[in-house]
Protein backbone atom coordinates (compact mmCIF):
# COMPACT_ATOMS: atom_id res chain seq x y z
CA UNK A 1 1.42 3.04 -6.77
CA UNK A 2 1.95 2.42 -3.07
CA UNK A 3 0.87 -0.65 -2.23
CA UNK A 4 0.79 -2.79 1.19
CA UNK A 5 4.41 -3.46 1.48
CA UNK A 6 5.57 0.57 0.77
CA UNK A 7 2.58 1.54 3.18
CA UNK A 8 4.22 -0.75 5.77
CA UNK A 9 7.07 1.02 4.93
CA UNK A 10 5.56 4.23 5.71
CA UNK A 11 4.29 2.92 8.84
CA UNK A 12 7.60 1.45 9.95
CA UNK A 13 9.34 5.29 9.53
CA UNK A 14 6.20 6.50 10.89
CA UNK A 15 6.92 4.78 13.63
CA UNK A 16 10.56 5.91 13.63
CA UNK A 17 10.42 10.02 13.14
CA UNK A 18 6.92 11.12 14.19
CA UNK A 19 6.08 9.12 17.53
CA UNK A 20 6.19 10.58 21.03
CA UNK A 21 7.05 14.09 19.38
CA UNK A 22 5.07 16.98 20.54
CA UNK A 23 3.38 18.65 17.44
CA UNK A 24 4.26 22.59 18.07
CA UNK A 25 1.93 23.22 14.60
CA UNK A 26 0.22 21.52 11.47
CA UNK A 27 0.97 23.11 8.39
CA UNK A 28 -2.17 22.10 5.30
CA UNK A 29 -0.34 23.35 2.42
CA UNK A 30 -2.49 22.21 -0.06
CA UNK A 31 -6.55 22.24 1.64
CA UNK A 32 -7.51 19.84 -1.18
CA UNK A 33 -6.10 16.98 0.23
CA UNK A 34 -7.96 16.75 3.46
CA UNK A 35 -10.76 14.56 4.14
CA UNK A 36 -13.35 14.83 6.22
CA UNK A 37 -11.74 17.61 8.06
CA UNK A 38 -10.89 21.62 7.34
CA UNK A 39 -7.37 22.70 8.57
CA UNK A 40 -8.67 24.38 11.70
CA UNK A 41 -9.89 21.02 12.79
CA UNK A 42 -6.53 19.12 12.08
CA UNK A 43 -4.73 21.71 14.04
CA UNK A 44 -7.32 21.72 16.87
CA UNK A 45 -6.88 17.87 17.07
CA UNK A 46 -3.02 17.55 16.66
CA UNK A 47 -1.19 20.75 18.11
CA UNK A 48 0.76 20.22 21.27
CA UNK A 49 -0.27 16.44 21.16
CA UNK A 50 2.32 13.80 20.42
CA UNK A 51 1.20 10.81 18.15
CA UNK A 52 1.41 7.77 19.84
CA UNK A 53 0.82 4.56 17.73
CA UNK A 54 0.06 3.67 14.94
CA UNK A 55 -2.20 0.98 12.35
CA UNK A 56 -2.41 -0.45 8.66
CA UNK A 57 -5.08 -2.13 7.25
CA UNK A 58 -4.07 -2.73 3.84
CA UNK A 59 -2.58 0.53 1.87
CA UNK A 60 -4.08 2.42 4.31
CA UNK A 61 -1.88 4.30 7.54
CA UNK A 62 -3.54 5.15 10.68
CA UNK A 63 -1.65 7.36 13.87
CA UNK A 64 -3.22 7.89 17.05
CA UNK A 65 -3.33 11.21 18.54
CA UNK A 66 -2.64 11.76 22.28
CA UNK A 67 -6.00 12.41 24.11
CA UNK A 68 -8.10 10.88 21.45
CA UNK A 69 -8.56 10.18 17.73
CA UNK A 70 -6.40 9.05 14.18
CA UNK A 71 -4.93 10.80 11.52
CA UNK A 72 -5.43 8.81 8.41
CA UNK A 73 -3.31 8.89 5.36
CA UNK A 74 -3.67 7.14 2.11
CA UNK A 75 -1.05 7.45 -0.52
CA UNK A 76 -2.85 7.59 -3.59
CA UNK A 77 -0.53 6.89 -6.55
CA UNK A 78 2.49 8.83 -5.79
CA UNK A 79 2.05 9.59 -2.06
CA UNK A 80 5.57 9.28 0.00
CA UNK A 81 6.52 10.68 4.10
CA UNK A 82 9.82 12.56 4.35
CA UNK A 83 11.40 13.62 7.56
CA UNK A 84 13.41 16.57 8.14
CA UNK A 85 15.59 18.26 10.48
CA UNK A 86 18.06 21.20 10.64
CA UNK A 87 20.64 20.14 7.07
CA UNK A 88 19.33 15.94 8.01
CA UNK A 89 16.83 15.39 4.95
CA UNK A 90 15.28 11.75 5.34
CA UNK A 91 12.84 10.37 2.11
CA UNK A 92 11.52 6.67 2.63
CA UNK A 93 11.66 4.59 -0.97
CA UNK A 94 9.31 6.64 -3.25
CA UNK A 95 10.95 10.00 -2.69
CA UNK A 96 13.84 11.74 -3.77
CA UNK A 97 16.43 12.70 -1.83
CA UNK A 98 17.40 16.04 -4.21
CA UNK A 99 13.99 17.60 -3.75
CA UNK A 100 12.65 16.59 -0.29
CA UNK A 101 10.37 19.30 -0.15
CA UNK A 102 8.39 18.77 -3.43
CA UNK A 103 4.88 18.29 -3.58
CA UNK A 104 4.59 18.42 0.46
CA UNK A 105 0.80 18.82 1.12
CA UNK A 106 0.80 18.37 5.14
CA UNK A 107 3.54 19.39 7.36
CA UNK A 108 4.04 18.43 11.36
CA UNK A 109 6.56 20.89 13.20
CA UNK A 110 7.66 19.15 16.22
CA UNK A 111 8.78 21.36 19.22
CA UNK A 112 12.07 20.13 18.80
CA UNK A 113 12.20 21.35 14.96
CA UNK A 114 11.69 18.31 13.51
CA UNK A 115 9.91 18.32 10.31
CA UNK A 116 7.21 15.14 8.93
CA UNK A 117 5.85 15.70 5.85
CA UNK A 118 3.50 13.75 3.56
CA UNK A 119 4.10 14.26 -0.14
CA UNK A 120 1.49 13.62 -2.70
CA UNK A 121 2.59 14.75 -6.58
CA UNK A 122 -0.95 13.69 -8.60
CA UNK A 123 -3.11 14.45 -5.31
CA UNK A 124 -5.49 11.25 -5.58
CA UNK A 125 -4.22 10.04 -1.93
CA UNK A 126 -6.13 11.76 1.27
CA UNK A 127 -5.33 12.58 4.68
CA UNK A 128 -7.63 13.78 7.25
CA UNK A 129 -8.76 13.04 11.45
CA UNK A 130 -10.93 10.13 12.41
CA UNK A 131 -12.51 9.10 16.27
CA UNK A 132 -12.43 5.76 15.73
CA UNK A 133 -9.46 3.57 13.59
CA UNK A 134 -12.15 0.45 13.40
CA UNK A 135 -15.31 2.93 12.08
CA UNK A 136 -12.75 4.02 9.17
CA UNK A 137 -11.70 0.17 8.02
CA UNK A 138 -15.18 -0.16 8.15
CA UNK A 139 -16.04 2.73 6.33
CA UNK A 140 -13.63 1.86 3.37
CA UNK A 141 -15.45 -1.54 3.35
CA UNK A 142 -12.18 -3.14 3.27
CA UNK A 143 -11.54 -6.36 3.80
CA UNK A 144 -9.10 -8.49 6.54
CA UNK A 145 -5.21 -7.17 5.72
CA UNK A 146 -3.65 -9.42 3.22
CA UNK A 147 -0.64 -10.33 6.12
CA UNK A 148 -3.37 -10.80 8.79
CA UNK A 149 -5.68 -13.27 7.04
CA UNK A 150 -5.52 -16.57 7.64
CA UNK A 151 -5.97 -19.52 4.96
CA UNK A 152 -8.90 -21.43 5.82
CA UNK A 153 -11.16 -17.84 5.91
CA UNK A 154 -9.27 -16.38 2.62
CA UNK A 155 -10.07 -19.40 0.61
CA UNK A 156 -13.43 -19.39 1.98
CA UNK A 157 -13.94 -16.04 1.23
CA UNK A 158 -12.63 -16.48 -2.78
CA UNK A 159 -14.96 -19.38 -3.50
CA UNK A 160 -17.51 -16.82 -2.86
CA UNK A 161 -16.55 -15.38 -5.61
CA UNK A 162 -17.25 -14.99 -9.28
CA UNK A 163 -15.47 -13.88 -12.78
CA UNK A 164 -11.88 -13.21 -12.99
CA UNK A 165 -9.03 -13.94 -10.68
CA UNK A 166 -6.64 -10.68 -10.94
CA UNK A 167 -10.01 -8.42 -10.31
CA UNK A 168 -10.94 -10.73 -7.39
CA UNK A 169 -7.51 -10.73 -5.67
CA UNK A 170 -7.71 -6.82 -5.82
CA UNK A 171 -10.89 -6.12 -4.65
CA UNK A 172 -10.03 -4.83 -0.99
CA UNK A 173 -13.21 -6.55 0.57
CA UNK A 174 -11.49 -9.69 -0.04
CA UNK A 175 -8.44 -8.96 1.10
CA UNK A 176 -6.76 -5.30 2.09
CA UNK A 177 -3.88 -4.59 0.25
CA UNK A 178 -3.08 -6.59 -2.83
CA UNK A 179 -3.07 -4.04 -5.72
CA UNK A 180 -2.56 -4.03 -9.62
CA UNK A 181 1.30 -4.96 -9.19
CA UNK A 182 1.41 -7.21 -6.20
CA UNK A 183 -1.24 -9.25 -8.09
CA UNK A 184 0.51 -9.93 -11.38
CA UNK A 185 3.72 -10.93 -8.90
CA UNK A 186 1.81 -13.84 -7.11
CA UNK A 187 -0.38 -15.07 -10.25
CA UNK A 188 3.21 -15.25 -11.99
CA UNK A 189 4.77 -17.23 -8.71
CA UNK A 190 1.50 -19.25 -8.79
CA UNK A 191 1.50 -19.80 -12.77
CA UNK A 192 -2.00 -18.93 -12.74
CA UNK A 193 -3.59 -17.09 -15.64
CA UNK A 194 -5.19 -13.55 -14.37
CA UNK A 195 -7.79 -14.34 -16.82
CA UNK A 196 -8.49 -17.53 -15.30
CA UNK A 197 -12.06 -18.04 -13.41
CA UNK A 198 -12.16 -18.41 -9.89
CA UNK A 199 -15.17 -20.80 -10.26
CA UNK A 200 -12.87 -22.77 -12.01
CA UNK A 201 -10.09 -22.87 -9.44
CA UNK A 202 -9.48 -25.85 -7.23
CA UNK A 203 -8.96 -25.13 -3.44
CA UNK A 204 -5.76 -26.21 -3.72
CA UNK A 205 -4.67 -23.57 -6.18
CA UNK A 206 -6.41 -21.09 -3.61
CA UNK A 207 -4.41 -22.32 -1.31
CA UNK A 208 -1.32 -21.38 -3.06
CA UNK A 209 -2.45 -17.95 -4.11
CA UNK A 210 -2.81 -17.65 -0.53
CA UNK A 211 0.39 -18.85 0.47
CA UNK A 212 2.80 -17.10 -2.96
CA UNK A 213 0.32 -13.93 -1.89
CA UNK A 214 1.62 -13.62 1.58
CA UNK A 215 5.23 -14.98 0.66
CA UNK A 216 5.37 -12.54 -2.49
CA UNK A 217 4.24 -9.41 0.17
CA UNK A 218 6.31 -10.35 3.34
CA UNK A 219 9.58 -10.66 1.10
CA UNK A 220 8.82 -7.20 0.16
CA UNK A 221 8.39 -5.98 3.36
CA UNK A 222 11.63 -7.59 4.09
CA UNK A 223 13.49 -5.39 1.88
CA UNK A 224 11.78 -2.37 2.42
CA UNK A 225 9.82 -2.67 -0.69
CA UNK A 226 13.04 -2.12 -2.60
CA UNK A 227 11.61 -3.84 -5.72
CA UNK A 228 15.36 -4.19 -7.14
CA UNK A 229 16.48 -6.23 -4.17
CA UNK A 230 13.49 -9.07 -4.59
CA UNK A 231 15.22 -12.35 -5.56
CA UNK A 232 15.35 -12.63 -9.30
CA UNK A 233 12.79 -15.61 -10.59
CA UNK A 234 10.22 -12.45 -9.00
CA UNK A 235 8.55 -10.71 -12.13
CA UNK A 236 8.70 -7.47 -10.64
CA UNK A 237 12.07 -6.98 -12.59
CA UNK A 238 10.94 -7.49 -15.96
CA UNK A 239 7.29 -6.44 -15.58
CA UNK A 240 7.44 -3.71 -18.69
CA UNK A 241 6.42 -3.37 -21.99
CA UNK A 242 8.43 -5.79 -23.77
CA UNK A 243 9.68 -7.43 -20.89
CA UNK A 244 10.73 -10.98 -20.84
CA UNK A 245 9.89 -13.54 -18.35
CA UNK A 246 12.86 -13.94 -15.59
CA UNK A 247 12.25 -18.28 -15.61
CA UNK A 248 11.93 -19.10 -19.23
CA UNK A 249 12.48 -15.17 -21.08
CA UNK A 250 9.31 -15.83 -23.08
CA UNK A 251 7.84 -12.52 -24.02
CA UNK A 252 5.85 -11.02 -21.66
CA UNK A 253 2.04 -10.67 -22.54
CA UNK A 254 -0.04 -7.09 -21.89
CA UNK A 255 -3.51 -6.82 -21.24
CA UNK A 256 -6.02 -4.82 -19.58
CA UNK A 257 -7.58 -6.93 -17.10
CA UNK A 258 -10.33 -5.49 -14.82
CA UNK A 259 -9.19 -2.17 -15.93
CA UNK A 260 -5.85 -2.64 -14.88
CA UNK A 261 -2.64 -2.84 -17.22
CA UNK A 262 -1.57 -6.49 -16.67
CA UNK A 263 1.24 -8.08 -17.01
CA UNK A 264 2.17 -12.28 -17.37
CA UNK A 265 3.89 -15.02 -19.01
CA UNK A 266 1.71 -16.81 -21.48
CA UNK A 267 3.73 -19.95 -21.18
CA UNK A 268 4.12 -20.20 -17.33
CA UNK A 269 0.59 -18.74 -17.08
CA UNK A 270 -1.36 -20.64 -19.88
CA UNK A 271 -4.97 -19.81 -19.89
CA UNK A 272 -7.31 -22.82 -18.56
CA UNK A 273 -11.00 -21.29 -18.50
């Protein structure tokens, strides 16, 4: 599932293929993925426009629209951006290069041919036209973006706080952006139990969730969020059934935590209460 470093991602080739393009049409080619908006609107707001800039708050992608307005794209579970062009086929990370064209729900023709698609295969992400980029953070109740917050106000913000700390860390009010993977990745780097209580937790352990949380998510972003190319003490390699853990190759424990299938190391993550 995308999370805030492949969402950067798609805002970096965002940024790189659809900018300062003039949209010649929109193409919805499956309606049920639009939010908040029919395809006649979309079109209205977008054709012969160029999008200008764009925004991320978390795993959600904002563009502006010349004259006014934001397309808004979340990538569900298995949401990707491709770029096309004449026999030049470009798929960011999650896509695959032999079948560009699968599962495209919105296409943007540019008027010089150029072809930006967002891909969705199990249709839980959205995409639809907003006035305002701060109304629709707002509107998601989400919380400052995991790379934007700053200590002091994030551990403020946990102490507030009650029950588990996985469930916590991924509740987007808190932060924007930290998701079912991301979290198991800096608990592990931490050594902190996802079971453990944030009641229970020190400020100084909040302070280094806070600091393995941003580390664990800019390194990502570094590579692209290439998950093979992390360095290798990161759990992200061995985070699967029957996995072993990369510092010590204890077997990994799985539980459902929050709702969410959880990975850790019950030796480097001992549970404390």
């Amino acid at each position: 599932m995308p999370e805030l470093p492949e969402v950067e991602t798609f805002r970096q080739f965002a940024e790189q293929y659809a900018l300062n393009r003039p949209v010649r049409q929109v193409r919805v080619l499956t309606p049920k993925i639009l939010e908040n908006t029919t395809e006649a609107q979309l079109r209205q707001q977008v054709e012969t426009r160029c999008l200008t800039h764009t925004r991320r708050v978390g795993k959600h992608l904002l563009i502006q629209i010349e004259g006014g307005g934001w397309l808004f794209l979340h990538f569900g579970m298995t949401g990707y951006l491709s770029y096309a062009q004449g026999s030049q086929r470009i798929v960011n990370a999650y896509g695959n290069p032999a079948l560009p064209e699968k599962h495209i729900r919105v296409q943007l023709e540019f008027e010089d041919g150029g072809l930006f698609n967002f891909h969705e295969q199990r249709m839980f992400g959205k995409l639809g036209w907003t006035p305002q980029a701060d109304a629709y953070f707002k509107a998601k109740k989400l919380g400052p973006d995991a790379l934007e917050v700053e200590k002091a106000p994030f551990i403020a913000a946990l102490q507030k706080r009650k029950g588990q700390l996985k469930p916590a860390l991924m509740d987007q009010s808190l932060v924007a952006g930290v998701g079912n993977v991301y979290a198991d990745e800096l608990l592990y780097q931490c050594g902190l139990h996802p079971e453990r209580l944030v009641s229970g937790l020190p400020a100084a352990a909040m302070g280094e969730v806070y600091t393995q949380m941003v580390a664990v998510l800019r390194d990502t972003v570094a590579v692209q969020a290439d998950r093979d190319q992390l360095p290798p003490h990161y759990l992200l390699h061995t985070r699967k059934p029957k996995g072993r853990c990369p510092q010590g190759n204890h077997l990994l424990d799985v539980k459902s935590i929050g709702g969410r299938t959880t990975y850790f190391c019950p030796i480097c993550q001992p549970f404390l209460g």
